[in-house]
C-alpha atoms as a PDB file:
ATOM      1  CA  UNK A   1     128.479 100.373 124.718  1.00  0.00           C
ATOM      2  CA  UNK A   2     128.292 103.855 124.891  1.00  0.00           C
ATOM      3  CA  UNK A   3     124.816 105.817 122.812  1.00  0.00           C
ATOM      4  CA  UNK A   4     126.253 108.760 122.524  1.00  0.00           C
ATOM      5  CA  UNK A   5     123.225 111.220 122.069  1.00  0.00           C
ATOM      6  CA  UNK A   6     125.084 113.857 120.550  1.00  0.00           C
ATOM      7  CA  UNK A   7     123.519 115.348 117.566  1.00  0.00           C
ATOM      8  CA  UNK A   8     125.473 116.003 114.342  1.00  0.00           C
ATOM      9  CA  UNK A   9     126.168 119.495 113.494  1.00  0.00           C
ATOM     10  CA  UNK A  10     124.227 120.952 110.487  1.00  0.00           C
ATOM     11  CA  UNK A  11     127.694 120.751 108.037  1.00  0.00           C
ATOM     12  CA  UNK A  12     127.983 117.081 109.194  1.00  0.00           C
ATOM     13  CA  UNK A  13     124.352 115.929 108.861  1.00  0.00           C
ATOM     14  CA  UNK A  14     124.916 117.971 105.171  1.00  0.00           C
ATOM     15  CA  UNK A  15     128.029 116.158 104.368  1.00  0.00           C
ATOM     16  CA  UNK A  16     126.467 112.596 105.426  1.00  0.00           C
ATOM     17  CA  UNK A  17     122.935 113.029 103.409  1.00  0.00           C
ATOM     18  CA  UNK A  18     124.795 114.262 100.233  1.00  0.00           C
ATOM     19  CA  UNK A  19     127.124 111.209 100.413  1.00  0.00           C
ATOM     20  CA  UNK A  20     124.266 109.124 101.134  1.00  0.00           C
ATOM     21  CA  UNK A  21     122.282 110.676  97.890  1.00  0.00           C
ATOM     22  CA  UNK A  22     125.311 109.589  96.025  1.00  0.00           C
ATOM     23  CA  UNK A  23     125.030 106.037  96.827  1.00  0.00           C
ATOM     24  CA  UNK A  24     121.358 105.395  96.495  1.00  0.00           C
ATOM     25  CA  UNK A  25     121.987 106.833  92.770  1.00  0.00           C
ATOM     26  CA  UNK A  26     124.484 104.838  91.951  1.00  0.00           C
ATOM     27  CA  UNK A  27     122.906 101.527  92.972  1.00  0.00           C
ATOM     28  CA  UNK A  28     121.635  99.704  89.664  1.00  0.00           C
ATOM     29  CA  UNK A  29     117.531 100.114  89.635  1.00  0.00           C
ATOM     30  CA  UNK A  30     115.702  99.077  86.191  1.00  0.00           C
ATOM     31  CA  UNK A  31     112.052 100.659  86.281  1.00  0.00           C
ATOM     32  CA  UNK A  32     109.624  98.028  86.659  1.00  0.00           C
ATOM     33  CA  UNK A  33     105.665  97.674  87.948  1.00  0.00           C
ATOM     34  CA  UNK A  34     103.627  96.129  90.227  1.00  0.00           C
ATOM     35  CA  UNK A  35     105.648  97.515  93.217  1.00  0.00           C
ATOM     36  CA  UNK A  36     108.594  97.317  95.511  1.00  0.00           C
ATOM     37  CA  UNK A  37     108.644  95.375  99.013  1.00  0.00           C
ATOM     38  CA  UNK A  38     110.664  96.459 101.190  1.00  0.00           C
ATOM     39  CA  UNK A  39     111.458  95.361 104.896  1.00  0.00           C
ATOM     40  CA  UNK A  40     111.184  98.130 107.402  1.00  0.00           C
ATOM     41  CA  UNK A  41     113.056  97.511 110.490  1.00  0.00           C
ATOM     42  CA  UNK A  42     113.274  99.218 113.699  1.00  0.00           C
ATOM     43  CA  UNK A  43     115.190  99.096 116.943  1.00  0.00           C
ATOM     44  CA  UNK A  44     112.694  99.601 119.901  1.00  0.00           C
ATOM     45  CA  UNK A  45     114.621  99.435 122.605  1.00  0.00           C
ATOM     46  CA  UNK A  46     114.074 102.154 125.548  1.00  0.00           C
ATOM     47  CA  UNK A  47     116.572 104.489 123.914  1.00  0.00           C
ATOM     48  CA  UNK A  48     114.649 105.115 120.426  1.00  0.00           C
ATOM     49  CA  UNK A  49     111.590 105.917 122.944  1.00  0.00           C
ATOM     50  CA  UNK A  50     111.212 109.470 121.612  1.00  0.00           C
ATOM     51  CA  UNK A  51     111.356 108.813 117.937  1.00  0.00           C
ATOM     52  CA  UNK A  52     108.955 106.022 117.819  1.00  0.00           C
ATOM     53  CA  UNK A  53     105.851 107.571 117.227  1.00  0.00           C
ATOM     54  CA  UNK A  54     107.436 109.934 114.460  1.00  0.00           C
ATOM     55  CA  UNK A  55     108.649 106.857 112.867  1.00  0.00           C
ATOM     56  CA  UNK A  56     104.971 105.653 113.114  1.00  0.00           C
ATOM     57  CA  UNK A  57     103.536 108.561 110.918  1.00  0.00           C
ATOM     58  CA  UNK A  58     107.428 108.709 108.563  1.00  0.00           C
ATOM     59  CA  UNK A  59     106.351 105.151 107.364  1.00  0.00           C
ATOM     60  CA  UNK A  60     103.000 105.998 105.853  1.00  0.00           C
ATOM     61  CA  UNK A  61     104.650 108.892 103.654  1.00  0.00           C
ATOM     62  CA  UNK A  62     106.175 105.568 102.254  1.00  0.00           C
ATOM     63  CA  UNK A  63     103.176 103.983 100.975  1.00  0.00           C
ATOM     64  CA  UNK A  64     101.828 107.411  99.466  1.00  0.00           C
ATOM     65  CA  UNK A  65     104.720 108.056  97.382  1.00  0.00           C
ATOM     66  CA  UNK A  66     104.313 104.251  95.939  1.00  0.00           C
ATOM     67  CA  UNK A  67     100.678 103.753  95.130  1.00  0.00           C
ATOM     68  CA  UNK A  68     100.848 105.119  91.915  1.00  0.00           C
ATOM     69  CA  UNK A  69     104.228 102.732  90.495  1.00  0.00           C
ATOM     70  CA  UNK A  70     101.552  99.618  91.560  1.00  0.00           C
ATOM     71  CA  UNK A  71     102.179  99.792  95.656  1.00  0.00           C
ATOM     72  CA  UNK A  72     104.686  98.868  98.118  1.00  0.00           C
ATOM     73  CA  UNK A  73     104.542  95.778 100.276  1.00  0.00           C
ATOM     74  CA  UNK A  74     106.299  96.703 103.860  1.00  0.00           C
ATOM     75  CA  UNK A  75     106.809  93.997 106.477  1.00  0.00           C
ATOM     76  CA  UNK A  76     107.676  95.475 109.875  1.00  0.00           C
ATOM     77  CA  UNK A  77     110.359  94.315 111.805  1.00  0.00           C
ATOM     78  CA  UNK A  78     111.448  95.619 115.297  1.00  0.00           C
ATOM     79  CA  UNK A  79     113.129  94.491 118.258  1.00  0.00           C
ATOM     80  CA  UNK A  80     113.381  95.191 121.939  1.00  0.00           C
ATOM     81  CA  UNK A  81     113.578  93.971 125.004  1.00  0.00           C
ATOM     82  CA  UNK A  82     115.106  90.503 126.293  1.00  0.00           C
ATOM     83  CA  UNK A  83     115.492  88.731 122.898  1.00  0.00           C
ATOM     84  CA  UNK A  84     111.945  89.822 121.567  1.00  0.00           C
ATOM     85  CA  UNK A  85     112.358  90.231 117.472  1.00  0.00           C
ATOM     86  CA  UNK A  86     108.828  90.047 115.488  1.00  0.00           C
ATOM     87  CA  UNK A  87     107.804  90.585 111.883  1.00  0.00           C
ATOM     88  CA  UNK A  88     104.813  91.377 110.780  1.00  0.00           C
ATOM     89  CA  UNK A  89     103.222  89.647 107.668  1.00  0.00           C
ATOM     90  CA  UNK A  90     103.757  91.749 103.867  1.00  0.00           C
ATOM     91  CA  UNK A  91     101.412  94.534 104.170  1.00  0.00           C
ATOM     92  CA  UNK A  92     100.106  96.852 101.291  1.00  0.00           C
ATOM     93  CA  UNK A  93      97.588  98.864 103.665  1.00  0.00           C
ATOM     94  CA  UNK A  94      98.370 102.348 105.632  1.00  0.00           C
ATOM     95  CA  UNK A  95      96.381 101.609 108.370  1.00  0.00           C
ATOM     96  CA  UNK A  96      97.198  97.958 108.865  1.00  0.00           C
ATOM     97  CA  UNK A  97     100.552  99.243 109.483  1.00  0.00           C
ATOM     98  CA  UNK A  98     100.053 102.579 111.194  1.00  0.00           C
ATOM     99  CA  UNK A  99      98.033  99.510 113.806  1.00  0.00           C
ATOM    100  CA  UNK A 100     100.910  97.416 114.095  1.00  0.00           C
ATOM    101  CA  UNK A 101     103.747 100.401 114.784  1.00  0.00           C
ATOM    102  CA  UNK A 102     101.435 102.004 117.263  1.00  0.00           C
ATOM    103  CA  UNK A 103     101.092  98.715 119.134  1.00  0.00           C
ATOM    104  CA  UNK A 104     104.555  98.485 119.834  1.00  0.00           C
ATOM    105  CA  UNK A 105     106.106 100.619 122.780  1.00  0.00           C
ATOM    106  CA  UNK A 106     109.477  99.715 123.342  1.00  0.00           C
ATOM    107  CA  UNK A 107     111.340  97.970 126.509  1.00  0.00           C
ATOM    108  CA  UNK A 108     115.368  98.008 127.159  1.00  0.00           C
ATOM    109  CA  UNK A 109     117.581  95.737 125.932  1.00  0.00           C
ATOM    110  CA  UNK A 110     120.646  94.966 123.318  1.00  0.00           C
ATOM    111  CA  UNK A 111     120.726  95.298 119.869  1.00  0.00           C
ATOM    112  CA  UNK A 112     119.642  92.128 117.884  1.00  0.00           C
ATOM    113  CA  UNK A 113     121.064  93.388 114.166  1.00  0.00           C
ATOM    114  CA  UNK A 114     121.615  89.948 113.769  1.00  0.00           C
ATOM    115  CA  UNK A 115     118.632  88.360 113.955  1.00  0.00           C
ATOM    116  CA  UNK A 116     117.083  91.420 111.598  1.00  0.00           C
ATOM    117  CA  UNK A 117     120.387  90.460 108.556  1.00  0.00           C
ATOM    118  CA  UNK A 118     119.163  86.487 109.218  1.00  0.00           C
ATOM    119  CA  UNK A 119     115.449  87.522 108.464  1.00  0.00           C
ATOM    120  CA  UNK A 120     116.171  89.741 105.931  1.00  0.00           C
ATOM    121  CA  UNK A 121     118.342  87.202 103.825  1.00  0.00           C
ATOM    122  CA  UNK A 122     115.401  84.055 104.711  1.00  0.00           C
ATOM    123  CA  UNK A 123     113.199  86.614 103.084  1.00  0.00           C
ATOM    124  CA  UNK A 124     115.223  87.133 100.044  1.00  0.00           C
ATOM    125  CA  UNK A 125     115.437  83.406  99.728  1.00  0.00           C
ATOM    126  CA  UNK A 126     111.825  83.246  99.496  1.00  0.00           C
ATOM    127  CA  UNK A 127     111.303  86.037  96.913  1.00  0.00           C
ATOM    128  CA  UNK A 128     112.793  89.324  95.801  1.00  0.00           C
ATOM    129  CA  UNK A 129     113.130  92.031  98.527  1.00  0.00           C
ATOM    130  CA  UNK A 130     113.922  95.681  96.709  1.00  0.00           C
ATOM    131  CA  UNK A 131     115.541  97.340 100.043  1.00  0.00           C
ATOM    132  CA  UNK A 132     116.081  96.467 103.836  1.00  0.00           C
ATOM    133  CA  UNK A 133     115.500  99.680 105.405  1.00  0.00           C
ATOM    134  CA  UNK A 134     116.725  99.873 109.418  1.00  0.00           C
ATOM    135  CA  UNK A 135     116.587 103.519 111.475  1.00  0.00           C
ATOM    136  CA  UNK A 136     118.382 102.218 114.835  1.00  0.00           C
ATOM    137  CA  UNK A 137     120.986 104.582 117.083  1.00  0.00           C
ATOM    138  CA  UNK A 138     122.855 101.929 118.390  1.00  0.00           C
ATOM    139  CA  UNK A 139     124.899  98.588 117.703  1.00  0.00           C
ATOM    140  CA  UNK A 140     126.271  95.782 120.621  1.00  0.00           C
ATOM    141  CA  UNK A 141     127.175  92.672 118.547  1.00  0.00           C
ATOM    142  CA  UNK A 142     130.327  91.407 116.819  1.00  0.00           C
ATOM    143  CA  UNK A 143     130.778  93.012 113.963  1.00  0.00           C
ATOM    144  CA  UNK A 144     132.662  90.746 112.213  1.00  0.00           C
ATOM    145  CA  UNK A 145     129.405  88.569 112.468  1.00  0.00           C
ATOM    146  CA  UNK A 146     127.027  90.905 110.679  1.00  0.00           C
ATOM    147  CA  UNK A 147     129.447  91.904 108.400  1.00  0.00           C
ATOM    148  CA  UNK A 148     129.104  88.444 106.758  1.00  0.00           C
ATOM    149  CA  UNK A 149     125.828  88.099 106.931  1.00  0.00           C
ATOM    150  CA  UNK A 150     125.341  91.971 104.999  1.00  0.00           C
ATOM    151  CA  UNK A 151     127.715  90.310 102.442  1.00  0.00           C
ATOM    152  CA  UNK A 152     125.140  87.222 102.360  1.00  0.00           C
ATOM    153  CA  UNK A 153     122.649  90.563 101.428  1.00  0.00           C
ATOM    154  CA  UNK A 154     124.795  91.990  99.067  1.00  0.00           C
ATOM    155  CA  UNK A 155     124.901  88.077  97.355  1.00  0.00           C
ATOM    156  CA  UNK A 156     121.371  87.844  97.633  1.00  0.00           C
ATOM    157  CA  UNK A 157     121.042  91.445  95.901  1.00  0.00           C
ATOM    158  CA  UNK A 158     119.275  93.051  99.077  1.00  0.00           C
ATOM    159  CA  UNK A 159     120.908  96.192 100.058  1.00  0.00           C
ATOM    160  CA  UNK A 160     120.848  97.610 103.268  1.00  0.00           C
ATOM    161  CA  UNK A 161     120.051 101.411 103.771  1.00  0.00           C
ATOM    162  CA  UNK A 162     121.106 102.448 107.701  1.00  0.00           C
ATOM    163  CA  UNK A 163     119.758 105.290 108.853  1.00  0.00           C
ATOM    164  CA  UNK A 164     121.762 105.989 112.029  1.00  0.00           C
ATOM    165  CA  UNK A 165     120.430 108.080 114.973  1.00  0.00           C
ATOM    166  CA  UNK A 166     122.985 110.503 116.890  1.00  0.00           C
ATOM    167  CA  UNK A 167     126.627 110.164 116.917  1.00  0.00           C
ATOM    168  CA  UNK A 168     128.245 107.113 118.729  1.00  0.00           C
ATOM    169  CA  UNK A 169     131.481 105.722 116.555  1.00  0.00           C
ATOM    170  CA  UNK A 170     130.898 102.524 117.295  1.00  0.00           C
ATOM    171  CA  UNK A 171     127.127 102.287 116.155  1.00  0.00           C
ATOM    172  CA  UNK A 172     128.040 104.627 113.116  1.00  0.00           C
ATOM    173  CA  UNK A 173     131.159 102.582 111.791  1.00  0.00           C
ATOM    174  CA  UNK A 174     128.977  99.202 111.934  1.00  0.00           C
ATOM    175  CA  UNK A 175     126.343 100.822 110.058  1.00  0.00           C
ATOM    176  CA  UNK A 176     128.737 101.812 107.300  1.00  0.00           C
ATOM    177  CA  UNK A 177     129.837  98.464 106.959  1.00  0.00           C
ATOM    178  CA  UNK A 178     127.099  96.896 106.942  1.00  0.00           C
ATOM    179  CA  UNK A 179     125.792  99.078 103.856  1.00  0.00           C
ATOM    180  CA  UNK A 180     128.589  98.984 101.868  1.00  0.00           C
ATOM    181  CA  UNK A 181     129.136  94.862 102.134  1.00  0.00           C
ATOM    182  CA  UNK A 182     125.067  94.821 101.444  1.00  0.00           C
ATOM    183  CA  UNK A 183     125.620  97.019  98.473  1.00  0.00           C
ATOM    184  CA  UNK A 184     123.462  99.711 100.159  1.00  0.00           C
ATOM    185  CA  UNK A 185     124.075 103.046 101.445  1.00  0.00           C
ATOM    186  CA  UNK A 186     123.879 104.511 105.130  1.00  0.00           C
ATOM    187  CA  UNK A 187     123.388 108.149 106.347  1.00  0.00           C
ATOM    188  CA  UNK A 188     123.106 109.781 110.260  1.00  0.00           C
ATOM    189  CA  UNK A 189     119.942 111.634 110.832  1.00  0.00           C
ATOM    190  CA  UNK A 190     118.629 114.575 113.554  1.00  0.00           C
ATOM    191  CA  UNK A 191     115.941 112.841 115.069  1.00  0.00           C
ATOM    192  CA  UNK A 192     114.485 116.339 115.117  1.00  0.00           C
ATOM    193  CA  UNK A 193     114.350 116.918 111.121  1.00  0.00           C
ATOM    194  CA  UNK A 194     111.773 114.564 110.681  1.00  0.00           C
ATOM    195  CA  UNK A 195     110.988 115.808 107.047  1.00  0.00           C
ATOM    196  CA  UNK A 196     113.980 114.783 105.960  1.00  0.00           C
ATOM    197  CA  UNK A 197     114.114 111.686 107.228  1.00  0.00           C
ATOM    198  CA  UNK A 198     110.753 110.883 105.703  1.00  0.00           C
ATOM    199  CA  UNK A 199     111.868 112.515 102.227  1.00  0.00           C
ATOM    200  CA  UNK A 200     115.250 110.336 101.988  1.00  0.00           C
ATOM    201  CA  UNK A 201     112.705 107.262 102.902  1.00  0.00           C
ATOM    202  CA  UNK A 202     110.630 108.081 100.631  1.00  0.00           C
ATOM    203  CA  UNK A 203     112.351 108.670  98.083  1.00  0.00           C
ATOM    204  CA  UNK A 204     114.127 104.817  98.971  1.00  0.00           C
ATOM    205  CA  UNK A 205     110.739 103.437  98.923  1.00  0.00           C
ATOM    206  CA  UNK A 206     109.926 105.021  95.419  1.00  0.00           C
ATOM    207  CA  UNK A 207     113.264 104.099  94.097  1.00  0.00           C
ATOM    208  CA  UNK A 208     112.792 100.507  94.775  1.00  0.00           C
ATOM    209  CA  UNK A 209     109.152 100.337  93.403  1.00  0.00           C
ATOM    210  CA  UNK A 210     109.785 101.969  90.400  1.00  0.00           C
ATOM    211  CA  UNK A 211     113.531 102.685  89.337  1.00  0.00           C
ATOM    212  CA  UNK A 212     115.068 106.050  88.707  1.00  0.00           C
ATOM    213  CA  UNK A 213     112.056 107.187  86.329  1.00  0.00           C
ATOM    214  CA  UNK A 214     109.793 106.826  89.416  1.00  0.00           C
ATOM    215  CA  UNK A 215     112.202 108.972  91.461  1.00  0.00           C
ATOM    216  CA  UNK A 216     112.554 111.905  89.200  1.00  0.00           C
ATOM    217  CA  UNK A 217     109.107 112.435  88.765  1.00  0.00           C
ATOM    218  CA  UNK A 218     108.634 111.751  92.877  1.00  0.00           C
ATOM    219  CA  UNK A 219     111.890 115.071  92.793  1.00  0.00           C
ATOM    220  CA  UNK A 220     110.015 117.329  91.009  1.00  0.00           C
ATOM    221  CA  UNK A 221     107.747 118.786  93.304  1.00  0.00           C
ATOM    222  CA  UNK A 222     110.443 118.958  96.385  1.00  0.00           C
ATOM    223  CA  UNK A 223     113.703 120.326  97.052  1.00  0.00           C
ATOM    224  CA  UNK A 224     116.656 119.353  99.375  1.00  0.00           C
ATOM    225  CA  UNK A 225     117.543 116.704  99.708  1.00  0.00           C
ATOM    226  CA  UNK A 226     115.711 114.546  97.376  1.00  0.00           C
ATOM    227  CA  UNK A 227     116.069 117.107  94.805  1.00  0.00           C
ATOM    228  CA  UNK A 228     119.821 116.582  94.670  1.00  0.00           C
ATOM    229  CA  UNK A 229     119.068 112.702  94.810  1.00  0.00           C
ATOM    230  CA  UNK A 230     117.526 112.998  91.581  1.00  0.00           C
ATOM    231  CA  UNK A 231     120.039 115.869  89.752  1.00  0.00           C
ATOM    232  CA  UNK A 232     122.723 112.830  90.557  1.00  0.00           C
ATOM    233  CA  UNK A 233     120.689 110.004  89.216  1.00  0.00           C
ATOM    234  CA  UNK A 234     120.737 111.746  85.829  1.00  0.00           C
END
């Protein structure tokens, strides 16, 4: 399939982050403590090549946000290659993390969205997950099959929030659907605005830990995006 590495234009990637705001703040969260976990998941094939390192150092601003609701547990998930999927174990440390990411370079190969929806839901079945997180720019599997396993999310009460690199329909439309049957939300990114990829984590992350309370005290000090996250959560 085609990966498209058209950017969007500033309207669209406007358009897409506002309706992606709306979602997030519509999604039932309770406040609660002792912190959120939250699978982070990563396609490493050859294409994502230039954004892996900034997804590195986007990851940590994740545990910052969260230390004060009580933490974040993050299990990595990424995979590339022929058939290669790992997962790291539940990690609370920056650095443990940071170790893993930067271990990983990635090699060609399809997209295994599959195998990361199977992991995610034996996860769930183990104990709550708060939020799958995936940042991926491409999709090469029947659709039909991971939009019943998102739905086995969505069942399981794990939504799915896509962040989608570039502009390829195909890649884009899956993503959709696979948020929306996970009861999650999914938004297209410039790989080049990396602030704002790591606020609209972020801000996931803190949501999940702590519940809408949590995020409108993480708002106050930023604008954009996140600041508009929070004006529709109240």
């Amino acid at each position: 399939m085609s990966r498209d590495r058209k950017l969007p234009t500033a309207q669209e990637s406007s358009e897409d982050v506002s309706a992606f705001l709306s979602k997030v703040a519509s999604i039932p969260r309770s406040a609660k403590s002792g912190g959120g976990r939250i699978i982070f998941a990563l396609d490493a094939t050859a294409s994502r090549q230039p954004t892996w390192d900034q997804a590195s150092h986007i990851q940590a601003e994740m545990f910052k946000e969260t230390e004060r609701l009580g933490g974040l547990e993050v299990q990595l998930l990424f995979y590339r290659g022929y058939g290669e999927c790992k997962a790291s174990k539940w990690l609370t440390d920056t650095k443990t993390l940071l170790r893993h990411m930067t271990g990983v370079t990635c090699l060609a190969g399809r997209t295994q969205l599959r195998r990361v929806l199977d992991h995610a839901a034996k996860e769930a079945r183990v104990r709550k997950v708060d939020a799958l997180i995936f940042v991926g720019d491409a999709m090469e599997e029947d659709i039909d099959a991971l939009g019943h396993k998102a739905g086995e999310l969505g069942l399981l009460g794990l939504p799915c929030f896509m962040f989608h690199e570039g502009q390829d329909p195909i890649s884009w439309n899956a993503f959709q659907q696979i948020a929306r049957l996970s009861g999650g939300a999914c938004c297209r990114f410039d790989p080049s605005a990396a602030r704002q990829l790591r606020d609209l984590l972020a801000a996931v992350a803190v949501y999940a830990a702590g519940g809408r309370a949590a995020l409108s005290d993480f708002s106050k000090d930023r604008g954009g995006p996140v600041a508009l996250l929070t004006k529709q959560v109240k």
